[in-house]
Protein backbone atom coordinates (compact mmCIF):
# COMPACT_ATOMS: atom_id res chain seq x y z
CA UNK A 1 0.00 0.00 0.00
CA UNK A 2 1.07 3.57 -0.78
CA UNK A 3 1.35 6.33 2.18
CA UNK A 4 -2.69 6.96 0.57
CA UNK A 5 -3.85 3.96 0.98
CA UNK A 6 -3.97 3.16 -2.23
CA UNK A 7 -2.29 -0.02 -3.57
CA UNK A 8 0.68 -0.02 -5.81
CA UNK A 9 -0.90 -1.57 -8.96
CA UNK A 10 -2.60 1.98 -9.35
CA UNK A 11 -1.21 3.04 -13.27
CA UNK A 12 0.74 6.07 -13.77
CA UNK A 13 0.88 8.54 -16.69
CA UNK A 14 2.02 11.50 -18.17
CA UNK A 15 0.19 13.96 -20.31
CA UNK A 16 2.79 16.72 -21.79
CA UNK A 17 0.90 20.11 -22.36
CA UNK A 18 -1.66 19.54 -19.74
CA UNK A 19 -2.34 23.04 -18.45
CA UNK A 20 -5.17 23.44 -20.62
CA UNK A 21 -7.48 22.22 -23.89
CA UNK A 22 -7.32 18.65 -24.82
CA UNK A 23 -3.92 17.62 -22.36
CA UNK A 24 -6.12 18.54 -19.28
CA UNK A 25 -8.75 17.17 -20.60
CA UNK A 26 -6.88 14.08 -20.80
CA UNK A 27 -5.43 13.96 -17.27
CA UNK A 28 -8.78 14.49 -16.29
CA UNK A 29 -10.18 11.41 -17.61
CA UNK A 30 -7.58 9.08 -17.07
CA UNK A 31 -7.57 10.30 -13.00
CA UNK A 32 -11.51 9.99 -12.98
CA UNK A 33 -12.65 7.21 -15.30
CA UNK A 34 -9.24 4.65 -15.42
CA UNK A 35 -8.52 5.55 -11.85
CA UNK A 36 -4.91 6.76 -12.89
CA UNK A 37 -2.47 8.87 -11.34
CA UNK A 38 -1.72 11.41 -13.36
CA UNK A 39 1.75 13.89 -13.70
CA UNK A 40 0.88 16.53 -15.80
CA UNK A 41 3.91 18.10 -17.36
CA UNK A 42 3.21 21.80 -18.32
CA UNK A 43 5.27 25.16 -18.79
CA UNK A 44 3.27 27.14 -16.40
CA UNK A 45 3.19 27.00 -12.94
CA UNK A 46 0.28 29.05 -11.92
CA UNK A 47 -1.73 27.27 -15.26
CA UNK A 48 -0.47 24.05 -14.32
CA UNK A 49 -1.67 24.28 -10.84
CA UNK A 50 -5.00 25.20 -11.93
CA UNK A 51 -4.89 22.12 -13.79
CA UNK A 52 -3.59 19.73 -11.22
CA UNK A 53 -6.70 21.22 -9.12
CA UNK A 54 -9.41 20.43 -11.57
CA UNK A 55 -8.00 17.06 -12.31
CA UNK A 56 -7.87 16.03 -8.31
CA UNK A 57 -11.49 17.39 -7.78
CA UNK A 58 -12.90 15.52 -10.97
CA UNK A 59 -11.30 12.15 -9.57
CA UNK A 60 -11.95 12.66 -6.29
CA UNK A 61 -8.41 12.05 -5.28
CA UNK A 62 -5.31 13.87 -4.05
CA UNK A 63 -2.64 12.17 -5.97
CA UNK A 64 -2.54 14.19 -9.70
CA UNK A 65 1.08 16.12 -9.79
CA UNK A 66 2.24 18.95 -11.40
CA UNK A 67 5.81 18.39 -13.26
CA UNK A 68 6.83 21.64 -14.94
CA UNK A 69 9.00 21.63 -18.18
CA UNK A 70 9.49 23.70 -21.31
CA UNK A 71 9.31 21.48 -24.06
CA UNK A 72 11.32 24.33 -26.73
CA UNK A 73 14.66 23.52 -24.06
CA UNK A 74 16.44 20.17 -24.04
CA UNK A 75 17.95 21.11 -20.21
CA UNK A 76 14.30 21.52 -19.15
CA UNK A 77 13.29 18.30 -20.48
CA UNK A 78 16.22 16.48 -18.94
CA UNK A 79 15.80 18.05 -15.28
CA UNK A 80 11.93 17.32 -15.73
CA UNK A 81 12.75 13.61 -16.26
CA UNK A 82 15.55 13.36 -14.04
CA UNK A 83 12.69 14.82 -11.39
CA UNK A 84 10.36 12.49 -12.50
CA UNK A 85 12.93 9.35 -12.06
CA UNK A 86 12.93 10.48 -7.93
CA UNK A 87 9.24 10.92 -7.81
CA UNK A 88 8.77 7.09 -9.46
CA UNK A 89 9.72 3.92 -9.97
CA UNK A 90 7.59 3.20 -13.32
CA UNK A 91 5.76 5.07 -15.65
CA UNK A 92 2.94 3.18 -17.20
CA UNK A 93 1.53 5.55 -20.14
CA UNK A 94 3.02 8.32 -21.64
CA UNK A 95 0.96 10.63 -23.51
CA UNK A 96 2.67 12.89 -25.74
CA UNK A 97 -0.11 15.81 -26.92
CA UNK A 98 1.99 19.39 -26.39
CA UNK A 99 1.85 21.24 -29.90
CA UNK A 100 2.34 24.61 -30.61
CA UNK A 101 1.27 26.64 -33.58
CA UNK A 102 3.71 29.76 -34.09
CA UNK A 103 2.02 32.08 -37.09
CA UNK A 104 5.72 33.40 -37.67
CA UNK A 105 8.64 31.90 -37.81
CA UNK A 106 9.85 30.93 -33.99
CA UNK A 107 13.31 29.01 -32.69
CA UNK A 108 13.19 27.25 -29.39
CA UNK A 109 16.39 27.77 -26.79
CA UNK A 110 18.08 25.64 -29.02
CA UNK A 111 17.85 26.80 -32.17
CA UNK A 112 15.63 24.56 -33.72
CA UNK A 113 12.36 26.22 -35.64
CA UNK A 114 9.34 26.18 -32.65
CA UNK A 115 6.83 23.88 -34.08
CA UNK A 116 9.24 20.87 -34.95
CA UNK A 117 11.10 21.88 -31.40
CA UNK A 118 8.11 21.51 -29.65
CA UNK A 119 5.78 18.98 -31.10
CA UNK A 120 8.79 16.50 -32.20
CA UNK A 121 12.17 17.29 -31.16
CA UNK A 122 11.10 18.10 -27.22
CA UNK A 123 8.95 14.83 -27.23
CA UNK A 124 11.80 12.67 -28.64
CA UNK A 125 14.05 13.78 -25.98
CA UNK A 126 11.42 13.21 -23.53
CA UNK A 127 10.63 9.88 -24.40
CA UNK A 128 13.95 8.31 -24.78
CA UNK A 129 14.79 9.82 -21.24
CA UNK A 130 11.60 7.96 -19.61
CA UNK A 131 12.12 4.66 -21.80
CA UNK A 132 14.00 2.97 -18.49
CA UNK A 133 10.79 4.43 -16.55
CA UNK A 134 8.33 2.61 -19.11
CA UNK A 135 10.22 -0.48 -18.83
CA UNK A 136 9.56 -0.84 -15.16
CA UNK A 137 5.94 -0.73 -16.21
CA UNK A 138 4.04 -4.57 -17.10
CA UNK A 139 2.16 -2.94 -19.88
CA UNK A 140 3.33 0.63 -21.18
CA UNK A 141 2.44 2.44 -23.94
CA UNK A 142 3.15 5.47 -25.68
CA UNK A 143 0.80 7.63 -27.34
CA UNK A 144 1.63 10.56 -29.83
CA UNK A 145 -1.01 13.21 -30.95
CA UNK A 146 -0.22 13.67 -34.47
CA UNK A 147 -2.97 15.52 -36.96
CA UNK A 148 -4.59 15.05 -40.39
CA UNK A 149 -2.33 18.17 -41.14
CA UNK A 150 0.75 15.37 -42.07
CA UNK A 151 -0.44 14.61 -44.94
CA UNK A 152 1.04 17.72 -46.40
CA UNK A 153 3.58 17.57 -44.62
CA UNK A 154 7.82 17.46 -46.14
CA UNK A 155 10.85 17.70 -44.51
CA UNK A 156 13.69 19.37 -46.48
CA UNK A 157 17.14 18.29 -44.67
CA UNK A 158 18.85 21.59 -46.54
CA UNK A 159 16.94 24.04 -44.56
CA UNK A 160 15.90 21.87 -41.61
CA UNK A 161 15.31 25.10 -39.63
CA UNK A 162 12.79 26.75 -42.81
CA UNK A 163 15.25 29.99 -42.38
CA UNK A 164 14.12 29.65 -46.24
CA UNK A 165 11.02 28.72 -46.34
CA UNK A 166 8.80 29.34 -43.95
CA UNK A 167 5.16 28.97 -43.83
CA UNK A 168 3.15 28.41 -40.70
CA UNK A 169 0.94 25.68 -42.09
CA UNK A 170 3.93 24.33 -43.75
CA UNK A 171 5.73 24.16 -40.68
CA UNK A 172 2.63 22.24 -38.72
CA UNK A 173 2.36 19.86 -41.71
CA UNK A 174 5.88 18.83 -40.74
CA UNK A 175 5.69 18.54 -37.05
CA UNK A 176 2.63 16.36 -37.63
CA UNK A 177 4.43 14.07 -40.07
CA UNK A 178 7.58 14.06 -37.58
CA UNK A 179 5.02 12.41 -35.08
CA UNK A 180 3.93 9.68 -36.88
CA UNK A 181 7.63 8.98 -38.47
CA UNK A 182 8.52 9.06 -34.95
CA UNK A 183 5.62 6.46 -33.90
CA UNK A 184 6.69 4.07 -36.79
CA UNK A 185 9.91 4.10 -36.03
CA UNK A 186 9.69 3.73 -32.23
CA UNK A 187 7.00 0.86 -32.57
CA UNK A 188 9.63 -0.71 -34.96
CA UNK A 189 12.57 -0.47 -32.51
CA UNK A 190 10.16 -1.42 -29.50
CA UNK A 191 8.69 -4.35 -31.06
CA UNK A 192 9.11 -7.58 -29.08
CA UNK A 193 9.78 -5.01 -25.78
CA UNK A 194 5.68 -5.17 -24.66
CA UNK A 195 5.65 -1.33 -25.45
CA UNK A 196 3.44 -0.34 -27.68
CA UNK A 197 3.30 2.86 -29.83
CA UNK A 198 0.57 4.89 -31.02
CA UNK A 199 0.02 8.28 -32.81
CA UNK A 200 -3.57 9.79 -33.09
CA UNK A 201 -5.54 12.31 -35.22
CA UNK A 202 -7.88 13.96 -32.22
CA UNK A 203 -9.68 15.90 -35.29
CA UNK A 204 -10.74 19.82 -34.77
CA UNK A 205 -10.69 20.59 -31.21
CA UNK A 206 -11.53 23.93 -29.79
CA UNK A 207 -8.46 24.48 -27.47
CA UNK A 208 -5.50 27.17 -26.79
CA UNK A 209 -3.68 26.67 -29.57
CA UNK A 210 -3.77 27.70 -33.22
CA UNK A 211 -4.78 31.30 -34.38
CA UNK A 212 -4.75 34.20 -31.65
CA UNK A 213 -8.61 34.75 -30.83
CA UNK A 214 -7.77 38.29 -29.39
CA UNK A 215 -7.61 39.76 -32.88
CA UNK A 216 -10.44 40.76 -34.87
CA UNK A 217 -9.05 37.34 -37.65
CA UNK A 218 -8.54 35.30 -35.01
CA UNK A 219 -12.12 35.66 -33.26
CA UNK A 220 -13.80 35.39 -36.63
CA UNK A 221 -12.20 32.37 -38.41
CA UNK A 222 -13.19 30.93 -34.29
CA UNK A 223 -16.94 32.35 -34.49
CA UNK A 224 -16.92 30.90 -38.04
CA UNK A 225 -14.93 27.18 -37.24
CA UNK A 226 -17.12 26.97 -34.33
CA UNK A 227 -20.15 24.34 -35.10
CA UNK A 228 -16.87 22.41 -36.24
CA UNK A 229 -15.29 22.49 -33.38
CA UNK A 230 -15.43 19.37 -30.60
CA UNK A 231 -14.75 19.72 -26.98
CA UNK A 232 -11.54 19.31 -25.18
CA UNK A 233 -13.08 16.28 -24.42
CA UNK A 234 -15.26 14.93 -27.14
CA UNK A 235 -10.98 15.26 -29.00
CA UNK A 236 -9.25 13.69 -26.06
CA UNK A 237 -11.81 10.58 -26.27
CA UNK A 238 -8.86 8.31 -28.89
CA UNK A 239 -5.91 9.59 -26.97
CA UNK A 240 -7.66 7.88 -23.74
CA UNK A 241 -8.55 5.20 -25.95
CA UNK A 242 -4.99 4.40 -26.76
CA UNK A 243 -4.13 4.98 -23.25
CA UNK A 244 -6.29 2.62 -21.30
CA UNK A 245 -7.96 -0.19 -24.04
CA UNK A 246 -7.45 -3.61 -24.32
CA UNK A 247 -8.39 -3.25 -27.85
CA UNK A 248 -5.47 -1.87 -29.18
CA UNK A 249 -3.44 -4.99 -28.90
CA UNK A 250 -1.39 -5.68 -31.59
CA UNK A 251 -1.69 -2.36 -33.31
CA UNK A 252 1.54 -0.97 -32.07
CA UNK A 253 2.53 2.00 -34.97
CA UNK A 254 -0.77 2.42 -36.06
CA UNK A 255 -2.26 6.12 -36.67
CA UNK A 256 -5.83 6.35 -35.10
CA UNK A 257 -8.93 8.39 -35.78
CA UNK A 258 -12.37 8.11 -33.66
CA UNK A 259 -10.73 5.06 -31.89
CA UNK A 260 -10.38 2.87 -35.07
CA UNK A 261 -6.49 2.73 -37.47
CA UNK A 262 -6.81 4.73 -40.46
CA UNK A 263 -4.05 4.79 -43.10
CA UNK A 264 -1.51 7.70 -43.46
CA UNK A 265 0.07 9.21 -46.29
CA UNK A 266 2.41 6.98 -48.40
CA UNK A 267 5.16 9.13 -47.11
CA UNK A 268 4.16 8.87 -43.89
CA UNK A 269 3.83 5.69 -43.96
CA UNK A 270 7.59 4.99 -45.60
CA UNK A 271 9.99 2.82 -43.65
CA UNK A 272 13.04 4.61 -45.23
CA UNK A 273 11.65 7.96 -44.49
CA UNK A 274 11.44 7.21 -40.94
CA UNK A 275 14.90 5.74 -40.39
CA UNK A 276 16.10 8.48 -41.91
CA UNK A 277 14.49 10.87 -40.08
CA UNK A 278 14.94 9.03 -36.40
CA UNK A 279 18.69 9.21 -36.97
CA UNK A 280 18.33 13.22 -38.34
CA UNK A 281 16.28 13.61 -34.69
CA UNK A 282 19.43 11.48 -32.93
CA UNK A 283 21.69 13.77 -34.08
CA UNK A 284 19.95 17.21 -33.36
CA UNK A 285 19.13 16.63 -30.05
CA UNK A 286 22.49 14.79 -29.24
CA UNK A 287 20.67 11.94 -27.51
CA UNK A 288 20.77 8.06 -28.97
CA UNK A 289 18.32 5.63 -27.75
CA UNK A 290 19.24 2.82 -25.70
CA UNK A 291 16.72 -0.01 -27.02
């Protein structure tokens, strides 16, 4: 039994960008209706708190955590796993759903352009750092919140950092393909480990990120997108799918919509492509994967 009284076999996860939208809405649901404990890694304190607040009081428990990071700095993502590593023994799901829309061209602490930073680069990191975590675990996953949006997505290894060529959908398109290279690849290396990998398309959620609603653009194309729109939750529903089901077996680098595998792009989809890109992601970050 824990110091709570509650027994060890309770599952642990972590939901990256969980201060608000579709991450908290995650948390949430995995604390109340799977009966997880939840870390929720976010960039803001006072945000995250709020968070960590709404999660305990939907669940009815005391034991969701707050574990801050930046996600655009590769020494914030290793002291946030390093502090993770003395909080627990295991981690049992890792859900990786942080993204970041920048509508000009942005670089992270390290120099990399924001969106691919963000929603690939600072994931990669993350994940290779809590592989020895998930291996503690008797049935870990990993779950990666891609987007329709890859399947427009290139990646030009000349101007890696679009210093060129930048365009913000352009840019999106690419982080969104990263994820699901990075899925394939992962499940690939993982397979035979009891890790499975997962990447997800939530469809159009009404959340934080994307266009800035406090300009006159931003709070029409919202007023207009609206009646498209789901909830935080209604989007969240596959990524807690992949999180919790017994369904899922066997499906380990499969891309997901509405809780059912749906092809990807053949680029997307390309074994070569991945490699390539895994070892391009290795050698940015300066981290190699112990599998």
């Amino acid at each position: 039994m824990t110091s709570n009284g509650r027994t060890s076999t309770q599952r642990i996860a972590l939901v990256t960008g969980a201060s608000g939208g579709m991450g908290r809405a995650t948390a949430a649901l995995l604390a109340a209706e799977h009966g997880m404990k939840v870390y929720l890694l976010v960039r803001n304190k006072e945000k995250g708190q709020a968070a960590v607040d709404e999660v305990n009081r939907k669940s009815g428990r005391h034991d969701a955590e707050l574990l801050l990071c930046d996600l655009a700095s590769l020494a914030s993502i290793r002291a946030a796993a390093a502090e993770l590593t003395g909080r627990t023994s295991r981690l049992d799901v890792l859900v990786n759903n942080a993204g970041v829309i920048t509508l000009r061209r942005e670089e992270t602490k390290d120099g990399f352009e924001r969106q691919l930073g963000v929603n690939h680069l600072g994931h990669f990191l993350l994940t290779g750092l809590l592989l020895p975590l998930l291996r503690q675990s008797d049935a870990a996953r990993i779950v990666n919140v891609s987007s329709g949006a890859h399947k427009i997505g290139k990646m030009n290894y000349e101007d890696p950092g679009m210093k060129r060529d930048f365009a913000v959908w352009r840019a999106y398109s690419r982080s969104k393909l990263a994820n699901i290279w990075f899925t394939k690849e992962l499940a690939r290396l993982l397979e035979g480990t009891g890790i499975p990998v997962y990447a997800l398309h939530p469809g159009v959620v009404s959340t934080d990120i994307g266009v800035n609603r406090e300009t006159g653009f931003g709070k029409l194309v919202h007023q207009l997108m609206r009646p498209f729109f789901q909830t935080a939750e209604e989007g969240s529903g596959t990524a807690v799918y992949l999180a919790s089901s017994e369904q899922v077996s066997g499906k380990s680098g499969d891309y997901f919509y509405k809780k059912k595998p749906i092809a990807v792009t053949e680029l997307a989809d390309s074994v070569e492509a991945a490699g390539r890109f895994w070892s391009w992601s290795e050698g940015v970050v300066g981290f190699r994967y112990d599998i």
